[in-house]
N, C-alpha and C. Protein backbone atom coordinates (compact mmCIF):
# COMPACT_ATOMS: atom_id res chain seq x y z
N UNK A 1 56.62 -110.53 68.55
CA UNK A 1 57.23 -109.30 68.11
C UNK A 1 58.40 -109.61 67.19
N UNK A 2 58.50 -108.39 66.33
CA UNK A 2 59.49 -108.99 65.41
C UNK A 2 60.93 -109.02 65.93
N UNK A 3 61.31 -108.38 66.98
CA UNK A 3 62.79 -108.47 67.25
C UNK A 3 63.02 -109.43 68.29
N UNK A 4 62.11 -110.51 68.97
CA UNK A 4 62.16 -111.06 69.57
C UNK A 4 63.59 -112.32 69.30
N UNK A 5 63.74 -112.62 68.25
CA UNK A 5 64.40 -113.53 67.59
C UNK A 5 65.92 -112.96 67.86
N UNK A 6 65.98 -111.38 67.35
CA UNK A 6 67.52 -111.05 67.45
C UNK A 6 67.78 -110.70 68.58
N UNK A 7 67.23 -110.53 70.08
CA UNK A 7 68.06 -110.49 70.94
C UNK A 7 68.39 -111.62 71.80
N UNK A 8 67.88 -112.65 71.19
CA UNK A 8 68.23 -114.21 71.91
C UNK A 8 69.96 -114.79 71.23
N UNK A 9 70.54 -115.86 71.82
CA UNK A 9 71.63 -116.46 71.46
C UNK A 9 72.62 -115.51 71.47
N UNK A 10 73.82 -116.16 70.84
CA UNK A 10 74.96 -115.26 70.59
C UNK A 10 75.18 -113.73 70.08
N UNK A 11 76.46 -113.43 70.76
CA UNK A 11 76.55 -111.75 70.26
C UNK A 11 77.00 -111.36 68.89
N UNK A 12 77.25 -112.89 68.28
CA UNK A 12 77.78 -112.91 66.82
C UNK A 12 76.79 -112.84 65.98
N UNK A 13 76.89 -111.61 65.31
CA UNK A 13 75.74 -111.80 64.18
C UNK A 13 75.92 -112.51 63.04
N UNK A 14 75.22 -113.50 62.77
CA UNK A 14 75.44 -114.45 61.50
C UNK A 14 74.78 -113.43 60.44
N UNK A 15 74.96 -113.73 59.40
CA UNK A 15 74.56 -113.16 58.07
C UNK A 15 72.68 -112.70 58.47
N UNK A 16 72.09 -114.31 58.91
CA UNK A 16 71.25 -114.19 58.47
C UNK A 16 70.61 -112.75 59.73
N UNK A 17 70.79 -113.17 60.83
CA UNK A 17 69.97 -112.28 61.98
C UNK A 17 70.32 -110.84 61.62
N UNK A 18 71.69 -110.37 60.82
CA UNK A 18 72.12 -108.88 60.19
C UNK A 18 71.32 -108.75 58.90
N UNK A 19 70.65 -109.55 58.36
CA UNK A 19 69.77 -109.30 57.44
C UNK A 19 68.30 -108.63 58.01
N UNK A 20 67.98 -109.50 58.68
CA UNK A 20 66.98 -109.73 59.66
C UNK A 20 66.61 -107.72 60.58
N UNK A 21 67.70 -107.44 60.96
CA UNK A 21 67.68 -106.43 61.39
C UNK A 21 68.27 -105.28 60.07
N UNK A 22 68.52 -105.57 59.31
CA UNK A 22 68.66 -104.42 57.52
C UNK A 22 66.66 -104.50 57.70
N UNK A 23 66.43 -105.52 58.02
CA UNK A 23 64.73 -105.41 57.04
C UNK A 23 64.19 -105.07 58.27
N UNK A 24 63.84 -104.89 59.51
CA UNK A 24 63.06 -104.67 60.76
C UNK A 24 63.29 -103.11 60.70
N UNK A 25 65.15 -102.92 60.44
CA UNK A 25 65.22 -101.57 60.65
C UNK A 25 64.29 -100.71 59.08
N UNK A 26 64.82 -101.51 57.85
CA UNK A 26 64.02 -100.70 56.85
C UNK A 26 62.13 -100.03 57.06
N UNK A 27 62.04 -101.70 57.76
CA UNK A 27 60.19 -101.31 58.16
C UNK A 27 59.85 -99.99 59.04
N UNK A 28 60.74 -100.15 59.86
CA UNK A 28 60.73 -98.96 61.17
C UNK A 28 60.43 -97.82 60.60
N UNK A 29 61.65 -97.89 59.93
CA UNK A 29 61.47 -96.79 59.43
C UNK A 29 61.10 -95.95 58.35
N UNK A 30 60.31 -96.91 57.07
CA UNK A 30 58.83 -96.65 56.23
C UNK A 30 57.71 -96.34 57.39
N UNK A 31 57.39 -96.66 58.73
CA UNK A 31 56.44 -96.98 59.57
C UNK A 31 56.59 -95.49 59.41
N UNK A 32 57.57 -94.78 60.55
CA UNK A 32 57.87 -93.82 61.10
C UNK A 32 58.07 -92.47 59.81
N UNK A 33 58.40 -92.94 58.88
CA UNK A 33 58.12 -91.60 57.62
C UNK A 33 56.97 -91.54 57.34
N UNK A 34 55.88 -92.49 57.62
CA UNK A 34 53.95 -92.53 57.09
C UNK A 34 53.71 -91.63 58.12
N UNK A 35 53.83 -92.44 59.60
CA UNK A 35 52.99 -91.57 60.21
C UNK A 35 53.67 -89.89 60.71
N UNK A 36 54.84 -89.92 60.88
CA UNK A 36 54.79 -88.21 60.83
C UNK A 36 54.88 -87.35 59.49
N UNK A 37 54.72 -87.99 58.39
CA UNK A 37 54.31 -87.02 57.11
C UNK A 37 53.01 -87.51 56.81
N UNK A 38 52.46 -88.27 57.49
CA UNK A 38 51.15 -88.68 57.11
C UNK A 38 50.57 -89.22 55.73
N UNK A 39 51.92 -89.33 54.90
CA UNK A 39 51.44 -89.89 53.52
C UNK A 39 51.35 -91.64 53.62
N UNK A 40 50.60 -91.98 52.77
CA UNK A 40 50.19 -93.45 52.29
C UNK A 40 51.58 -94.07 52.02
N UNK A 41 51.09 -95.17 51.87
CA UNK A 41 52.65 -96.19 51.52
C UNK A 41 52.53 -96.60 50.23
N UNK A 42 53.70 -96.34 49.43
CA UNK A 42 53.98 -96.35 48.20
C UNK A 42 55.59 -97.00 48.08
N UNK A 43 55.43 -98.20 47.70
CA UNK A 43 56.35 -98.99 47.10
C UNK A 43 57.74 -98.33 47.05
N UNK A 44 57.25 -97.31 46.15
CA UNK A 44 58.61 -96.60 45.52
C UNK A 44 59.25 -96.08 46.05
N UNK A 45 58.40 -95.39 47.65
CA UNK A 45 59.48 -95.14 48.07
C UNK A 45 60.19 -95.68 49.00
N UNK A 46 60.58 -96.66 48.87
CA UNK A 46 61.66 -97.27 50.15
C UNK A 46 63.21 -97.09 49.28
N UNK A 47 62.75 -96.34 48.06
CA UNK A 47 64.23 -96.01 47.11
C UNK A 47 64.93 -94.84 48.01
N UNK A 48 63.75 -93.60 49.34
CA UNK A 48 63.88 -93.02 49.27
C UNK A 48 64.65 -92.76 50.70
N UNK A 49 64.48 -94.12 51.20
CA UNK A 49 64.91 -94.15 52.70
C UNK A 49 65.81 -94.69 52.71
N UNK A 50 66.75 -93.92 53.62
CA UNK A 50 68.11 -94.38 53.86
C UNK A 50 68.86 -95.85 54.33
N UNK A 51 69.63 -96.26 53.06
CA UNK A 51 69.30 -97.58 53.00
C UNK A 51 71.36 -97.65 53.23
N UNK A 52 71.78 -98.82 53.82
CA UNK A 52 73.25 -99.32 54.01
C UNK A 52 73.73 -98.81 52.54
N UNK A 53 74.96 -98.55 52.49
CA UNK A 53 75.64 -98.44 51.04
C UNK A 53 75.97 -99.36 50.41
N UNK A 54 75.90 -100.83 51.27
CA UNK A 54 76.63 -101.89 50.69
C UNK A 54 75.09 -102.53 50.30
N UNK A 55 74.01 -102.46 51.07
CA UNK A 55 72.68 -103.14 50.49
C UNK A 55 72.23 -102.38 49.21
N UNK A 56 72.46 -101.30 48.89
CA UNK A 56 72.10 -100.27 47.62
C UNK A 56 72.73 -100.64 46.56
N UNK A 57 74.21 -101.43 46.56
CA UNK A 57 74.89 -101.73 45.62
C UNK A 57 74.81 -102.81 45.70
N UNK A 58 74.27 -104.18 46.42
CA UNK A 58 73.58 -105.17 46.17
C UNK A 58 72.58 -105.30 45.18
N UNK A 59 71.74 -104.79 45.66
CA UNK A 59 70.20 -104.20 44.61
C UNK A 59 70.56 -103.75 43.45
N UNK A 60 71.33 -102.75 43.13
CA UNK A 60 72.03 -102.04 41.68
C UNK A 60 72.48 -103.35 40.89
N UNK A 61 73.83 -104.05 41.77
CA UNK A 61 73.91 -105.42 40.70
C UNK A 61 73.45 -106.27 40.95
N UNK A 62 71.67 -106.65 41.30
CA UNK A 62 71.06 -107.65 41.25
C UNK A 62 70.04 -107.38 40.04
N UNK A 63 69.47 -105.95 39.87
CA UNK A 63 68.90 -105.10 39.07
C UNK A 63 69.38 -105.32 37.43
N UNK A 64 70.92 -105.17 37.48
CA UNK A 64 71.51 -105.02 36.04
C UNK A 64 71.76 -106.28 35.82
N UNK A 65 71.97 -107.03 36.61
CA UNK A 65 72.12 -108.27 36.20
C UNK A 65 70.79 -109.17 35.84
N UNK A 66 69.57 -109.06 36.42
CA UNK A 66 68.57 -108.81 35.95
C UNK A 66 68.30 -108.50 34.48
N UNK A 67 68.66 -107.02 34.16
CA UNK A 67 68.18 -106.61 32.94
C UNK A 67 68.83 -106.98 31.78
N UNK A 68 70.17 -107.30 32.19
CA UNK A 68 70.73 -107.99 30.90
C UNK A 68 70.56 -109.35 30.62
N UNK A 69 69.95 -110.17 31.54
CA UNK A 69 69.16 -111.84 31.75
C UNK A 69 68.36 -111.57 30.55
N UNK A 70 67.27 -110.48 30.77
CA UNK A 70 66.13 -110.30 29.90
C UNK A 70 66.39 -110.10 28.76
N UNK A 71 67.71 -108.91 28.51
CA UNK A 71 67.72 -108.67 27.04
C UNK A 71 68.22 -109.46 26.25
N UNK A 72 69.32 -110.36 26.73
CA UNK A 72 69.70 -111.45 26.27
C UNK A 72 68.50 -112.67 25.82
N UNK A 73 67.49 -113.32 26.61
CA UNK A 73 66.71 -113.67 26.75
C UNK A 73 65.82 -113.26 25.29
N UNK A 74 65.45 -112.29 25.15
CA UNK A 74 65.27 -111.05 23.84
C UNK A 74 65.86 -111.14 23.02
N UNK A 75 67.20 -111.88 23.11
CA UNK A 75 68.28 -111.56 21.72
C UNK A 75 68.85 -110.42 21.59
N UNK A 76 68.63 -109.27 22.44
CA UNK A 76 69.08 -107.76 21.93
C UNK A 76 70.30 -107.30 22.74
N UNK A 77 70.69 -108.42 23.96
CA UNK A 77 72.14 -108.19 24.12
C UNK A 77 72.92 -109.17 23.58
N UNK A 78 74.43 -109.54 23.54
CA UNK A 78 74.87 -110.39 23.22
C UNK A 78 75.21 -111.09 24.54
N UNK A 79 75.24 -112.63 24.33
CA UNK A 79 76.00 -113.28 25.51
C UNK A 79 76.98 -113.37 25.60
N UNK A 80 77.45 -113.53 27.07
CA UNK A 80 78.97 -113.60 26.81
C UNK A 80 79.27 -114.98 27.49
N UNK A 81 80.32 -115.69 26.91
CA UNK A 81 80.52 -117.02 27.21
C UNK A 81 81.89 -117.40 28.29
């Protein structure tokens, strides 16, 4: 089972086992929006489920930082040194 892991050892959550439970809890609860709206699973929306404020602004500047890799990459931003 997947939570088998986080209720063993210490009461200190290291980074990683609080990650661990961000993603068990995200699944839960994609699981639990399929089956009582009964819709299919679609990628897109895990934009739509209520996600930590501090993991949302993780993603935002992993995203932009991302896109300016590329455009640079492209030549169509400038680098900055």
């Amino acid at each position: 089972m997947l939570l088998t892991g986080l209720t063993t050892g210490s009461n200190d959550f290291g980074g990683k086992k609080r990650s661990n439970v961000v993603i068990v809890r995200m699944i839960l609860t994609a699981i639990y929006l399929m089956l009582s709206t009964g819709k299919a699973w679609n990628p897109n929306d895990l934009y739509e489920i209520n996600m930590p404020e501090a993991l949302l602004e993780k993603q935002k500047a992993k995203a932009i930082k991302l896109a300016i890799e590329l455009l640079q990459s492209e030549r169509l931003y400038p680098r900055q040194n």
